[in-house]
N, C-alpha and C. Protein backbone atom coordinates (compact mmCIF):
# COMPACT_ATOMS: atom_id res chain seq x y z
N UNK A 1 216.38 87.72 4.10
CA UNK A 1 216.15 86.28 3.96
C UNK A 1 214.66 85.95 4.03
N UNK A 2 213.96 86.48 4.74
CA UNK A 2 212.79 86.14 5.18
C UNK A 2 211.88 86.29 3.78
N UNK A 3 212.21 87.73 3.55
CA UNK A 3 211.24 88.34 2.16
C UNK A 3 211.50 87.43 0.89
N UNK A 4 212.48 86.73 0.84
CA UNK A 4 213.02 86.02 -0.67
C UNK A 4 212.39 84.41 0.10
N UNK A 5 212.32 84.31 0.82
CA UNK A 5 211.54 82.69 1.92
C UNK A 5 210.36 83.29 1.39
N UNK A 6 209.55 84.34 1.47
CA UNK A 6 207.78 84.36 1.36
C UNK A 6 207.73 84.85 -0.02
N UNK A 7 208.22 85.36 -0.77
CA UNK A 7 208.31 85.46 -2.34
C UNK A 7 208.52 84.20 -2.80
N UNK A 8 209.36 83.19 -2.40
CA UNK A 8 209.17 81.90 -3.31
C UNK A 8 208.10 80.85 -2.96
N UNK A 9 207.90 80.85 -1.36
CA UNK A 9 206.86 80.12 -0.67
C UNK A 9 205.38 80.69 -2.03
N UNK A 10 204.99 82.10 -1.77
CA UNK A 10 204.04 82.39 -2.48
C UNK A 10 204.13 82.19 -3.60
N UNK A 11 205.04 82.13 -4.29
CA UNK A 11 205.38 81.73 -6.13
C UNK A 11 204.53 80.40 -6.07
N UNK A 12 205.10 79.45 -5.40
CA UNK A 12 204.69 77.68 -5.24
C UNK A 12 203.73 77.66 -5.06
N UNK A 13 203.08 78.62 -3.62
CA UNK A 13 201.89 78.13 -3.55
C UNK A 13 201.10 78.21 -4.40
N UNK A 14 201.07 79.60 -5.24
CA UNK A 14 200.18 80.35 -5.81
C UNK A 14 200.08 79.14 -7.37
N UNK A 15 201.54 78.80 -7.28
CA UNK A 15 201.29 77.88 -9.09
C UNK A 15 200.86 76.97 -8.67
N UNK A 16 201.32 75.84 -7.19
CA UNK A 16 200.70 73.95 -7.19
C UNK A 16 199.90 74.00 -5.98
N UNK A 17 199.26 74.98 -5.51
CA UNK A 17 198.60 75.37 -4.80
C UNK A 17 199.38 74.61 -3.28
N UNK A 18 198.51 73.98 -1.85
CA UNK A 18 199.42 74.61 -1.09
C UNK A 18 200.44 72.96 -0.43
N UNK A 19 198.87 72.42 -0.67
CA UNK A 19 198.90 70.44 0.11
C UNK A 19 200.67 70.26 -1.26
N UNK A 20 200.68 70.04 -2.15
CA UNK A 20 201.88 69.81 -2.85
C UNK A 20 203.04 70.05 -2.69
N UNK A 21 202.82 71.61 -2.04
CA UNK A 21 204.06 71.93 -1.97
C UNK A 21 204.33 71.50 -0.82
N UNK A 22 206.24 71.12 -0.57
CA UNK A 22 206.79 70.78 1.04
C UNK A 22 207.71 72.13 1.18
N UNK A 23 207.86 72.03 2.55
CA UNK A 23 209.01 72.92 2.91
C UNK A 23 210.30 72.71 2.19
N UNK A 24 210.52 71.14 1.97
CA UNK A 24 211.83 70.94 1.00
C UNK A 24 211.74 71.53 -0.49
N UNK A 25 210.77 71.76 -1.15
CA UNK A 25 210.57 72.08 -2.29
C UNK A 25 210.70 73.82 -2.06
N UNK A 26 210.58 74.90 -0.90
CA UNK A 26 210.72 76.09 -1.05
C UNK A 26 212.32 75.98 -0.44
N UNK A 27 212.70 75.03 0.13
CA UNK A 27 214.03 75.59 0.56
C UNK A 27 215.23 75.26 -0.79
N UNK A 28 214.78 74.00 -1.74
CA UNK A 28 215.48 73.77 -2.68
C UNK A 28 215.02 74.93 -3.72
N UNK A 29 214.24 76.07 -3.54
CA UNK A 29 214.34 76.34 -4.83
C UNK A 29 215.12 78.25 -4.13
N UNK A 30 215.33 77.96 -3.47
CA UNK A 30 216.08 79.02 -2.49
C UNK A 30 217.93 79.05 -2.52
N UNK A 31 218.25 77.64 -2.98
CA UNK A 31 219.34 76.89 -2.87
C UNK A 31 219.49 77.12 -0.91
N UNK A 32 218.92 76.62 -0.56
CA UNK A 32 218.85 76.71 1.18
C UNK A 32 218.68 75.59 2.17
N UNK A 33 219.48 75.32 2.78
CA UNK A 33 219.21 74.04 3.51
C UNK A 33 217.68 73.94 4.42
N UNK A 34 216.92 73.08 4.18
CA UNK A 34 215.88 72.62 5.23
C UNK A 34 215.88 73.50 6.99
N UNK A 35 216.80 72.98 6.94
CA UNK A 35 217.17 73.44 8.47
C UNK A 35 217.23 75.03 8.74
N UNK A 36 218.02 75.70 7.84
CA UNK A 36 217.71 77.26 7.61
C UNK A 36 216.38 77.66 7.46
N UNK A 37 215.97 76.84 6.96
CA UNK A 37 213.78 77.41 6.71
C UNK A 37 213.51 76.93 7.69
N UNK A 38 213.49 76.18 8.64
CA UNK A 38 212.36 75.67 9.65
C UNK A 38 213.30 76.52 10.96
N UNK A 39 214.14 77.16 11.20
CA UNK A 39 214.88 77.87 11.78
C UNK A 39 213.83 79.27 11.79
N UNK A 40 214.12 79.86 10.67
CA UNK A 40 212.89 81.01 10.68
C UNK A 40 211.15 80.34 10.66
N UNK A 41 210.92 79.19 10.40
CA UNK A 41 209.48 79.05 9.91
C UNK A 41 209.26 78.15 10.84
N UNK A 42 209.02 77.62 12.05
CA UNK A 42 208.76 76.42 12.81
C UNK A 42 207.66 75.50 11.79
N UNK A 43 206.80 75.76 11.31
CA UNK A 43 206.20 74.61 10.15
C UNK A 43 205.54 75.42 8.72
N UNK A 44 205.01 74.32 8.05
CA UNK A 44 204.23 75.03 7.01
C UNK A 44 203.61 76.01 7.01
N UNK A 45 202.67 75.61 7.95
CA UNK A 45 201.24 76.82 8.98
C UNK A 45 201.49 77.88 8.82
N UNK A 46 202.99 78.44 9.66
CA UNK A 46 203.18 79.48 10.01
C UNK A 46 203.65 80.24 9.13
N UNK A 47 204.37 79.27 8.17
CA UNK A 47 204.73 79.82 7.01
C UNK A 47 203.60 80.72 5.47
N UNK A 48 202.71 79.54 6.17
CA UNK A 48 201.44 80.06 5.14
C UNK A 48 200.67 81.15 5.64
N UNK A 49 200.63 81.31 6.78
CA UNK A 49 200.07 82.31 7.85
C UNK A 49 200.56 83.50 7.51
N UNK A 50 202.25 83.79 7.25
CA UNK A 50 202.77 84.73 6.70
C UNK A 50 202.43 85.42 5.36
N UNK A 51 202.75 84.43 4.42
CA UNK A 51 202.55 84.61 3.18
C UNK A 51 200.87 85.11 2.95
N UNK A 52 200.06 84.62 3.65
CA UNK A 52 198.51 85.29 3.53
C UNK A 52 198.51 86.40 3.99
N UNK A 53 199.06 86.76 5.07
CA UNK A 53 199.20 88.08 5.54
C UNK A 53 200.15 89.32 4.81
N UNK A 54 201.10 88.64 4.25
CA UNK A 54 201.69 89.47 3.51
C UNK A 54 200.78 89.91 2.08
N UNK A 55 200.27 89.00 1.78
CA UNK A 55 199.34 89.17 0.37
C UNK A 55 198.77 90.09 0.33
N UNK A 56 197.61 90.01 1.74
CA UNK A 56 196.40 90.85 2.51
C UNK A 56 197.05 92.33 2.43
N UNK A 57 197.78 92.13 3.12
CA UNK A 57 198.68 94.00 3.29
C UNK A 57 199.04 94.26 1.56
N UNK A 58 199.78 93.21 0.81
CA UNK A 58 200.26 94.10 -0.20
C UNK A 58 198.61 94.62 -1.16
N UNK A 59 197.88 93.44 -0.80
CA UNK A 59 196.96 93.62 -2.05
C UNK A 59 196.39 94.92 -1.27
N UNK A 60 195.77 95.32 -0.09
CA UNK A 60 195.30 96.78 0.53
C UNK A 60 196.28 97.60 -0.15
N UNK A 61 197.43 97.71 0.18
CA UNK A 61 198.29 99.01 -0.60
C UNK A 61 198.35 99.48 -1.86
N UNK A 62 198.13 98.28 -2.98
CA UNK A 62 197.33 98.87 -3.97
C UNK A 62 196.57 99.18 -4.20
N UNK A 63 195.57 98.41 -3.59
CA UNK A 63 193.90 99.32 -3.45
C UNK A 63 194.11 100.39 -2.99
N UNK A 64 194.63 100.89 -2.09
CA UNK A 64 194.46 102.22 -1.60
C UNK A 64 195.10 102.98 -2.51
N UNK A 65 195.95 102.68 -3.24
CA UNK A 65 196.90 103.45 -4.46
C UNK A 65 195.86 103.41 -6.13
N UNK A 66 195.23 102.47 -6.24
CA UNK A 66 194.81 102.75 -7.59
C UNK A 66 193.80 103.36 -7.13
N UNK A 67 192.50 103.12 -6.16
CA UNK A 67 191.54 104.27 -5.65
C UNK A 67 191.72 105.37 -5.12
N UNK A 68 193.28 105.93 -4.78
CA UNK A 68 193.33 107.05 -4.60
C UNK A 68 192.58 108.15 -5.26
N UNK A 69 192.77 108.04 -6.93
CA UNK A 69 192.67 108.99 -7.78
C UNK A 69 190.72 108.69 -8.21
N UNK A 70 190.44 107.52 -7.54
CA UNK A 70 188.46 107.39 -8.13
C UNK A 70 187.90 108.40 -7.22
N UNK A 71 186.65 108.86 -7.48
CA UNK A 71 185.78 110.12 -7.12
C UNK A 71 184.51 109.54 -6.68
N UNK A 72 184.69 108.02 -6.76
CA UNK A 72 183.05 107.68 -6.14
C UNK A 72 182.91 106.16 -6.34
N UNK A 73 181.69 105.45 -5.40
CA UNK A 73 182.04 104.55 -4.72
C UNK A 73 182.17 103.58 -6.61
N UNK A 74 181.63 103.52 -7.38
CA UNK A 74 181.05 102.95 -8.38
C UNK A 74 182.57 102.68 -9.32
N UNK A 75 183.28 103.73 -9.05
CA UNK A 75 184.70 103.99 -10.17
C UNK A 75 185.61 102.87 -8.97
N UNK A 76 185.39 102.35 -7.69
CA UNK A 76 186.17 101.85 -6.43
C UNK A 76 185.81 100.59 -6.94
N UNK A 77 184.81 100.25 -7.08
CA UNK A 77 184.31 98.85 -7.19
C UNK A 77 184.44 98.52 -8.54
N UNK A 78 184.49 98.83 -9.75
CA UNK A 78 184.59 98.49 -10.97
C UNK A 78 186.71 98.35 -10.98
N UNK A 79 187.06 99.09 -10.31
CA UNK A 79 188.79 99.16 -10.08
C UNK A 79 189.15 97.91 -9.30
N UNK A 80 188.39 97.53 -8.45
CA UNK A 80 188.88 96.41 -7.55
C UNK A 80 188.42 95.27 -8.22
N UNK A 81 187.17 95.41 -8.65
CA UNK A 81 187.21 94.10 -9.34
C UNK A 81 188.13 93.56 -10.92
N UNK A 82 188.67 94.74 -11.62
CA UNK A 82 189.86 94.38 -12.33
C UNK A 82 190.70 94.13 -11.86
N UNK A 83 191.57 94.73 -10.15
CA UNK A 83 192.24 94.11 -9.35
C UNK A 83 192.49 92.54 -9.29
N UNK A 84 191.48 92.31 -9.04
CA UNK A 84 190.87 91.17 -7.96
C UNK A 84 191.20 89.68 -9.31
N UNK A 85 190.65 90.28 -10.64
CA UNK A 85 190.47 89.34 -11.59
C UNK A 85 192.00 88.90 -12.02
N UNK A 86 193.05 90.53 -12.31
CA UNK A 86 194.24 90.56 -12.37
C UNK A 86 194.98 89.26 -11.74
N UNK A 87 194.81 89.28 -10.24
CA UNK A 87 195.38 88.89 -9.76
C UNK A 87 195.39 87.23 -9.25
N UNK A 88 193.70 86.75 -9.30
CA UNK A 88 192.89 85.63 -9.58
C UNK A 88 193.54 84.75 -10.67
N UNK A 89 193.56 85.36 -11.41
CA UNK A 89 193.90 84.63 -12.85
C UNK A 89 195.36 83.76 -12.78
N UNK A 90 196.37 84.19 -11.98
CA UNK A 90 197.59 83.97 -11.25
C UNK A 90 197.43 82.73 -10.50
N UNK A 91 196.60 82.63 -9.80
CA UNK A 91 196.54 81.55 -8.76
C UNK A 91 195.86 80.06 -9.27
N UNK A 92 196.69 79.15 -8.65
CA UNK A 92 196.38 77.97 -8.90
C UNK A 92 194.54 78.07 -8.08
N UNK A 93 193.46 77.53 -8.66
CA UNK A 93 192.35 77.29 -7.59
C UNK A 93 192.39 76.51 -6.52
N UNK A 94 193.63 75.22 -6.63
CA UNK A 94 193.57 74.75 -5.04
C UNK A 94 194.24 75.03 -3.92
N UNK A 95 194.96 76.22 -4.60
CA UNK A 95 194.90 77.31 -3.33
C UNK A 95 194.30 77.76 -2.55
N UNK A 96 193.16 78.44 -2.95
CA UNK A 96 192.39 78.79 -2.38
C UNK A 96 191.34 77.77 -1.18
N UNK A 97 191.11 76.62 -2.58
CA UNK A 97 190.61 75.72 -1.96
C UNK A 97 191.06 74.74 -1.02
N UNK A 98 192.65 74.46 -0.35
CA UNK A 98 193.64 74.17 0.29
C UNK A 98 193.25 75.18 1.53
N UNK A 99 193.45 76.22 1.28
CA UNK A 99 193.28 77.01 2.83
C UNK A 99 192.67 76.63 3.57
N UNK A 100 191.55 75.99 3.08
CA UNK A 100 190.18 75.53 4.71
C UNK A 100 191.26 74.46 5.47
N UNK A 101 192.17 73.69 5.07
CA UNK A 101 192.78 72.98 5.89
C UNK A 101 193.63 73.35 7.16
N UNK A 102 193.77 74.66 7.25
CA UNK A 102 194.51 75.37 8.20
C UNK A 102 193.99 75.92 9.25
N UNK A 103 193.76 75.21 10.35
CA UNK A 103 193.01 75.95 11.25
C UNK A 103 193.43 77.27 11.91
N UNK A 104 194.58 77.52 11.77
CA UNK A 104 195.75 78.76 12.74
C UNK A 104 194.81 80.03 11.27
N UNK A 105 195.08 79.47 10.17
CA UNK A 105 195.07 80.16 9.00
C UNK A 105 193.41 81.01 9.07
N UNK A 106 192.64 79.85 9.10
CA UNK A 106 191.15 79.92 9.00
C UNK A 106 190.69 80.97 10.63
N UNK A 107 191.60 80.99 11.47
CA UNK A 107 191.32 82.05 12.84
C UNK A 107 191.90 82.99 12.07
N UNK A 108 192.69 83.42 11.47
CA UNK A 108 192.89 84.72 11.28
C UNK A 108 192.09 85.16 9.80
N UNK A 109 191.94 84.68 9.13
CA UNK A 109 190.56 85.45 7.78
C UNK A 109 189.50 84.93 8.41
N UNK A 110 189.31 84.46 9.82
CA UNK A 110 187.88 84.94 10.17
C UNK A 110 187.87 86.40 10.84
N UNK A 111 188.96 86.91 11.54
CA UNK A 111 189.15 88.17 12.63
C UNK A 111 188.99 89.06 11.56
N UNK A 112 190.04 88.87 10.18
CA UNK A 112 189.98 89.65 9.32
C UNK A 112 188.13 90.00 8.59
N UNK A 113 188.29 88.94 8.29
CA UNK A 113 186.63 89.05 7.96
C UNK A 113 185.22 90.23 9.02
N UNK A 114 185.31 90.03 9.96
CA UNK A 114 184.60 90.84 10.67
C UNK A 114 185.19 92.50 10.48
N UNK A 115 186.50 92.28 10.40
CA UNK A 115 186.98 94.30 9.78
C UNK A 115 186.60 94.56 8.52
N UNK A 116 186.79 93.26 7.35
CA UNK A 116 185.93 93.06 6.21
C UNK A 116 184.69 94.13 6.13
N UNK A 117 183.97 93.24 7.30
CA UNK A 117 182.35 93.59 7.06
C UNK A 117 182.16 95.23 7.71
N UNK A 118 182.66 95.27 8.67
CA UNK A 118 182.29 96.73 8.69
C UNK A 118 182.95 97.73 7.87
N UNK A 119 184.07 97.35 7.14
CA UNK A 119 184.72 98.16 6.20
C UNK A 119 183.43 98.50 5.22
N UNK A 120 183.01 97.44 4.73
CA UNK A 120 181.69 97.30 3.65
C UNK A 120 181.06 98.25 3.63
N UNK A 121 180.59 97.65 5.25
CA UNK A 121 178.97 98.51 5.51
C UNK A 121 179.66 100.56 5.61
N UNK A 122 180.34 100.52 6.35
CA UNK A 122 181.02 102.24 5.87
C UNK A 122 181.22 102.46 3.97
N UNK A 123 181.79 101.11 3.70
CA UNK A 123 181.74 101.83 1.43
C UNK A 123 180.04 101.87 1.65
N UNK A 124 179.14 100.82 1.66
CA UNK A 124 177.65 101.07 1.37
C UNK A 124 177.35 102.30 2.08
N UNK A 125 177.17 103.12 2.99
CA UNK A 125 176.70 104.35 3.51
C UNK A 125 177.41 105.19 2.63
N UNK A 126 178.29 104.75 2.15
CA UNK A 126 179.56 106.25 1.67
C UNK A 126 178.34 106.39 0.20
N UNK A 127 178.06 105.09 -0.41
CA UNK A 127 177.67 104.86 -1.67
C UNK A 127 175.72 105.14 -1.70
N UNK A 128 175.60 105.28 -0.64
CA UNK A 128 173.45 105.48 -0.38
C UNK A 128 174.18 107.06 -0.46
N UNK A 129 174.96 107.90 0.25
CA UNK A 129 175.34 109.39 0.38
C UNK A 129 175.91 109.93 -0.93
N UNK A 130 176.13 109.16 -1.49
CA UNK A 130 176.79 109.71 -3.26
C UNK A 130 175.56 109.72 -4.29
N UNK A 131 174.29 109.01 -3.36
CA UNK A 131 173.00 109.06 -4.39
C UNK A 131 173.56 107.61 -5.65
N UNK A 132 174.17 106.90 -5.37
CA UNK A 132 174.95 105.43 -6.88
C UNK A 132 174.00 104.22 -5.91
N UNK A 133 174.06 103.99 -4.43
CA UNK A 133 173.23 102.86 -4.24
C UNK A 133 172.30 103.28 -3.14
N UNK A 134 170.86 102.82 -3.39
CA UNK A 134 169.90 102.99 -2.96
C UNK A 134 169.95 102.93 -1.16
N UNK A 135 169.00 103.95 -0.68
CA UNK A 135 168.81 103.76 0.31
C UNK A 135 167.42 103.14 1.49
N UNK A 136 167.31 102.18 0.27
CA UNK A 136 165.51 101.44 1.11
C UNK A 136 166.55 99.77 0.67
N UNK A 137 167.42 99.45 1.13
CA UNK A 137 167.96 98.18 1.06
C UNK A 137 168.81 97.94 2.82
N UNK A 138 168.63 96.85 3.61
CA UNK A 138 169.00 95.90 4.41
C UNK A 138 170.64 96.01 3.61
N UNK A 139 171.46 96.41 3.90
CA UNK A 139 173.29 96.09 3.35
C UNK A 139 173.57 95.14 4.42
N UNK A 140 173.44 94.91 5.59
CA UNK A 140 173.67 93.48 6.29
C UNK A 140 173.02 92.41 5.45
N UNK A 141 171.66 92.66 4.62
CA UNK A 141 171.35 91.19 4.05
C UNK A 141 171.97 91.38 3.47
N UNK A 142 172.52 91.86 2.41
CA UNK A 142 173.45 92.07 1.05
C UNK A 142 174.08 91.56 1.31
N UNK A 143 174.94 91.97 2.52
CA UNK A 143 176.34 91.43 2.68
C UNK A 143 176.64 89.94 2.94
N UNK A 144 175.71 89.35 3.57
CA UNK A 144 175.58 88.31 4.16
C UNK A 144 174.97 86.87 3.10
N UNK A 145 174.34 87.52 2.09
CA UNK A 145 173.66 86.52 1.21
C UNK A 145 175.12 86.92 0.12
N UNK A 146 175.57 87.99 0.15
CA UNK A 146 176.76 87.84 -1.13
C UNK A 146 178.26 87.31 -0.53
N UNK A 147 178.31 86.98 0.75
CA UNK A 147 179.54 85.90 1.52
C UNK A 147 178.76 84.74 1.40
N UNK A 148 177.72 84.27 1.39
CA UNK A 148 176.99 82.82 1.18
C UNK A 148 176.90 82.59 -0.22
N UNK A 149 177.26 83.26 -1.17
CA UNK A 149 177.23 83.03 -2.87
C UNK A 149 178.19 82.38 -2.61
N UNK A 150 179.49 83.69 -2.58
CA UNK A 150 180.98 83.46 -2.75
C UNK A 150 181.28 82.55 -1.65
N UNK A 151 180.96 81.65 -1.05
CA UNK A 151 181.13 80.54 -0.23
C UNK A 151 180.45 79.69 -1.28
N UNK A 152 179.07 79.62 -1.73
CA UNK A 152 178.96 78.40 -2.66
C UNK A 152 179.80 77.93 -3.73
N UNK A 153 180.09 79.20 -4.30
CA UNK A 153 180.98 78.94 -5.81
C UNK A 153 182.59 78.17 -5.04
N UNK A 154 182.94 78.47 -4.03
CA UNK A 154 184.12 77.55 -3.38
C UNK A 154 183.92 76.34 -3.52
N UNK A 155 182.63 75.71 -1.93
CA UNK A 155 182.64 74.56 -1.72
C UNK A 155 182.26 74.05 -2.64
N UNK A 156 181.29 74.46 -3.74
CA UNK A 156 180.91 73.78 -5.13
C UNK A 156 182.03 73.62 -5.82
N UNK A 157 182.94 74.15 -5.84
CA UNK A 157 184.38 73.76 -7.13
C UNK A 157 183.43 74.82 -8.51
N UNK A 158 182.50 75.71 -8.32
CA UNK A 158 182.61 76.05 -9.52
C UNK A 158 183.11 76.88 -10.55
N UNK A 159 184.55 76.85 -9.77
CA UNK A 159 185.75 77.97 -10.81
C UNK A 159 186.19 76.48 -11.42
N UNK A 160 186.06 75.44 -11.35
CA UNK A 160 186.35 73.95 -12.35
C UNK A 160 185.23 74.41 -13.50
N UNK A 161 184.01 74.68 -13.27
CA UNK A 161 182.96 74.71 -14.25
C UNK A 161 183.00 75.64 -15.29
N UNK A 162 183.47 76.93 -14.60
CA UNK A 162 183.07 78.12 -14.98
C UNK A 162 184.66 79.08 -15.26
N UNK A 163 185.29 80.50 -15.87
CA UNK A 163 186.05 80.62 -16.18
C UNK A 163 185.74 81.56 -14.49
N UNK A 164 186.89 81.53 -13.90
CA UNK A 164 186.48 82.53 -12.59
C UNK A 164 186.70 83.91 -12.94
N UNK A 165 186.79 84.21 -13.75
CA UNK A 165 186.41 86.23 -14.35
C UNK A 165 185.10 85.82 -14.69
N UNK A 166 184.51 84.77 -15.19
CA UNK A 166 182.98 85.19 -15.21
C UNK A 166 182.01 84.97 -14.08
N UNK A 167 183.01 83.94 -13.34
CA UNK A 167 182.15 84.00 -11.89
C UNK A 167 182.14 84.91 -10.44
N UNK A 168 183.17 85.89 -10.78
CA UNK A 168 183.18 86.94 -10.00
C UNK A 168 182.14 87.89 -10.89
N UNK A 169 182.61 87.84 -12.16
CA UNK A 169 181.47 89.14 -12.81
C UNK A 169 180.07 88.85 -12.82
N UNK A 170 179.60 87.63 -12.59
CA UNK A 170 178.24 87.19 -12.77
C UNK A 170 177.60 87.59 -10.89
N UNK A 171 178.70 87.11 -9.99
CA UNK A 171 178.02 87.43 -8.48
C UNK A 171 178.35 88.97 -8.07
N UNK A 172 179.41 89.21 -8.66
CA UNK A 172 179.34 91.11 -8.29
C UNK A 172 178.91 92.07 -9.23
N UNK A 173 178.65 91.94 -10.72
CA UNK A 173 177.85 92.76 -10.48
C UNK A 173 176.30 92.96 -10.59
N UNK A 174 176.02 91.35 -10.00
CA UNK A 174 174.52 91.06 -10.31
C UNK A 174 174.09 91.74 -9.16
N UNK A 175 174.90 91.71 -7.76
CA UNK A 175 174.76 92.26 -6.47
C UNK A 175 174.77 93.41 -6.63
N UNK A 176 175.54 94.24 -7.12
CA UNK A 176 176.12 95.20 -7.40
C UNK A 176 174.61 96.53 -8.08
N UNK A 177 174.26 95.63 -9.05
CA UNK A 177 173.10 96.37 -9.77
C UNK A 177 171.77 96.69 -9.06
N UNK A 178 171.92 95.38 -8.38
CA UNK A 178 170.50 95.06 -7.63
C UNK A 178 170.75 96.76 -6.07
N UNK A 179 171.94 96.35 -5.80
CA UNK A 179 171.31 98.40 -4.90
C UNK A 179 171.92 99.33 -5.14
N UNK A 180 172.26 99.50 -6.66
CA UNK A 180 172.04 100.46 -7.27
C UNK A 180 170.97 101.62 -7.61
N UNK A 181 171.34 102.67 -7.87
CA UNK A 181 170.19 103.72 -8.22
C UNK A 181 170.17 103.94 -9.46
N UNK A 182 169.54 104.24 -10.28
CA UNK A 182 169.62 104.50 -11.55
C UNK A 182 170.99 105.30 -12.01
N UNK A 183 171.57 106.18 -11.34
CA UNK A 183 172.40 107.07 -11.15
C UNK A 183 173.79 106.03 -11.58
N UNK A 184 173.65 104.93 -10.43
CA UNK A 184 174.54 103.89 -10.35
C UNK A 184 175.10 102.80 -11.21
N UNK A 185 173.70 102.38 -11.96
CA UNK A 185 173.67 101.81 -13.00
C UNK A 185 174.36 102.04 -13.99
N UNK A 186 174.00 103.61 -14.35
CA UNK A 186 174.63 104.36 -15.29
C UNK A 186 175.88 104.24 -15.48
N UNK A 187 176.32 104.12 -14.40
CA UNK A 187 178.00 104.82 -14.39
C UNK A 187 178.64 103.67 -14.34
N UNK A 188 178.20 102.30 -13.83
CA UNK A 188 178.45 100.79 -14.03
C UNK A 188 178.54 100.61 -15.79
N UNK A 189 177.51 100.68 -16.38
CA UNK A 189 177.38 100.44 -17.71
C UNK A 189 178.86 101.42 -18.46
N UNK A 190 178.60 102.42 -17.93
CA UNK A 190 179.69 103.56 -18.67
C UNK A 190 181.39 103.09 -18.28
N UNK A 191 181.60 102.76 -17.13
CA UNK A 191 182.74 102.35 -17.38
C UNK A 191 183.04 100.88 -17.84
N UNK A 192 182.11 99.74 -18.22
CA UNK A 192 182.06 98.52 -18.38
C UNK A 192 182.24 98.57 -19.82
N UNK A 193 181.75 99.49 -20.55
CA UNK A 193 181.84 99.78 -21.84
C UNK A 193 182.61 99.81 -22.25
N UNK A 194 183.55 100.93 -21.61
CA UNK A 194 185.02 102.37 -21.89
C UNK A 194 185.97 100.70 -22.05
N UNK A 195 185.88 100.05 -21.05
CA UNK A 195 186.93 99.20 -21.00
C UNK A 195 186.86 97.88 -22.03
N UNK A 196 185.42 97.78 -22.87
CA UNK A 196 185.50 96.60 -23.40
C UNK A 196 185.86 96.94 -25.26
């Protein structure tokens, strides 16, 4: 019951993003009485709390499944960001932009966020040791000025302006190039090619 409750919750959210949708609108499309959903779900929150967390885990398990078979950090990051676009393209934008309203929501992708960042900073060492990104670069500034991009393009609304596959491709791999090694570059260009 629960899994067919967060498969349709996420269907809704993901198409009318999250303020639109009510709990009556996931339990009617469940054929399920009200009372049966707030039985398992005490409110929206918690409900959305789920469904983000479930996302988080499924979207890691594919990452870890399509990078199984890459050989270096450059083939990881060109894979996730077709991931990422894949799956982007799906979502209503005031989804995303709906989330800041959740404070229960907004404590947990901040906790997450800090495993985020040191996840990073271990790919950047993995990627200065493969000889693909340079090792005379600050990766805390990196990291920190490329979460303050991808925070502008939010609070700005500029996935309204812009198609958001070009605004992920314009902030990652402008970042992306910049601590790169020549080595890195290379192999950016080479698979950017293969695929176009």
């Amino acid at each position: 019951m629960k899994d067919r409750i967060m498969d349709a919750a996420t269907r809704l959210f993901h198409q009318h993003g999250i303020k639109s949708v009510k709990m009556d609108d996931i339990a009617s499309s469940l054929s399920m009485s009200k009372r049966t959903l707030y039985e398992i779900y005490g409110n929206k929150e918690d409900l959305l709390c789920e469904v983000v967390k479930m996302h988080e885990e499924q979207h890691h398990n594919r990452l870890v499944e399509s990078t199984r078979q890459k050989s270096n950090v450059i083939d990881i990051v060109v894979e996730v960001y077709r991931m990422l676009i894949l799956e982007v393209k799906e979502v209503n934008p005031l989804f995303f932009e709906e989330l800041q309203m959740y404070p229960q929501l907004l404590e947990y992708l901040h906790s997450r966020r800090e495993e985020h960042r040191k996840q990073t900073m271990d790919f950047m060492k993995r990627g200065v040791a493969e000889g693909f990104f340079r090792d005379d670069v600050n990766y805390e500034i990196i990291q920190k000025m490329f979460d303050m991009t991808t925070l502008y393009m939010m609070n700005n609304f500029l996935y309204k302006q812009y198609p958001i596959e070009e605004l992920f491709r314009c902030i990652l791999f402008s970042f992306l190039r910049g601590i790169c090694t020549t080595k890195g570059v290379r192999r950016i260009d080479l698979l950017l090619e293969s695929k176009e």
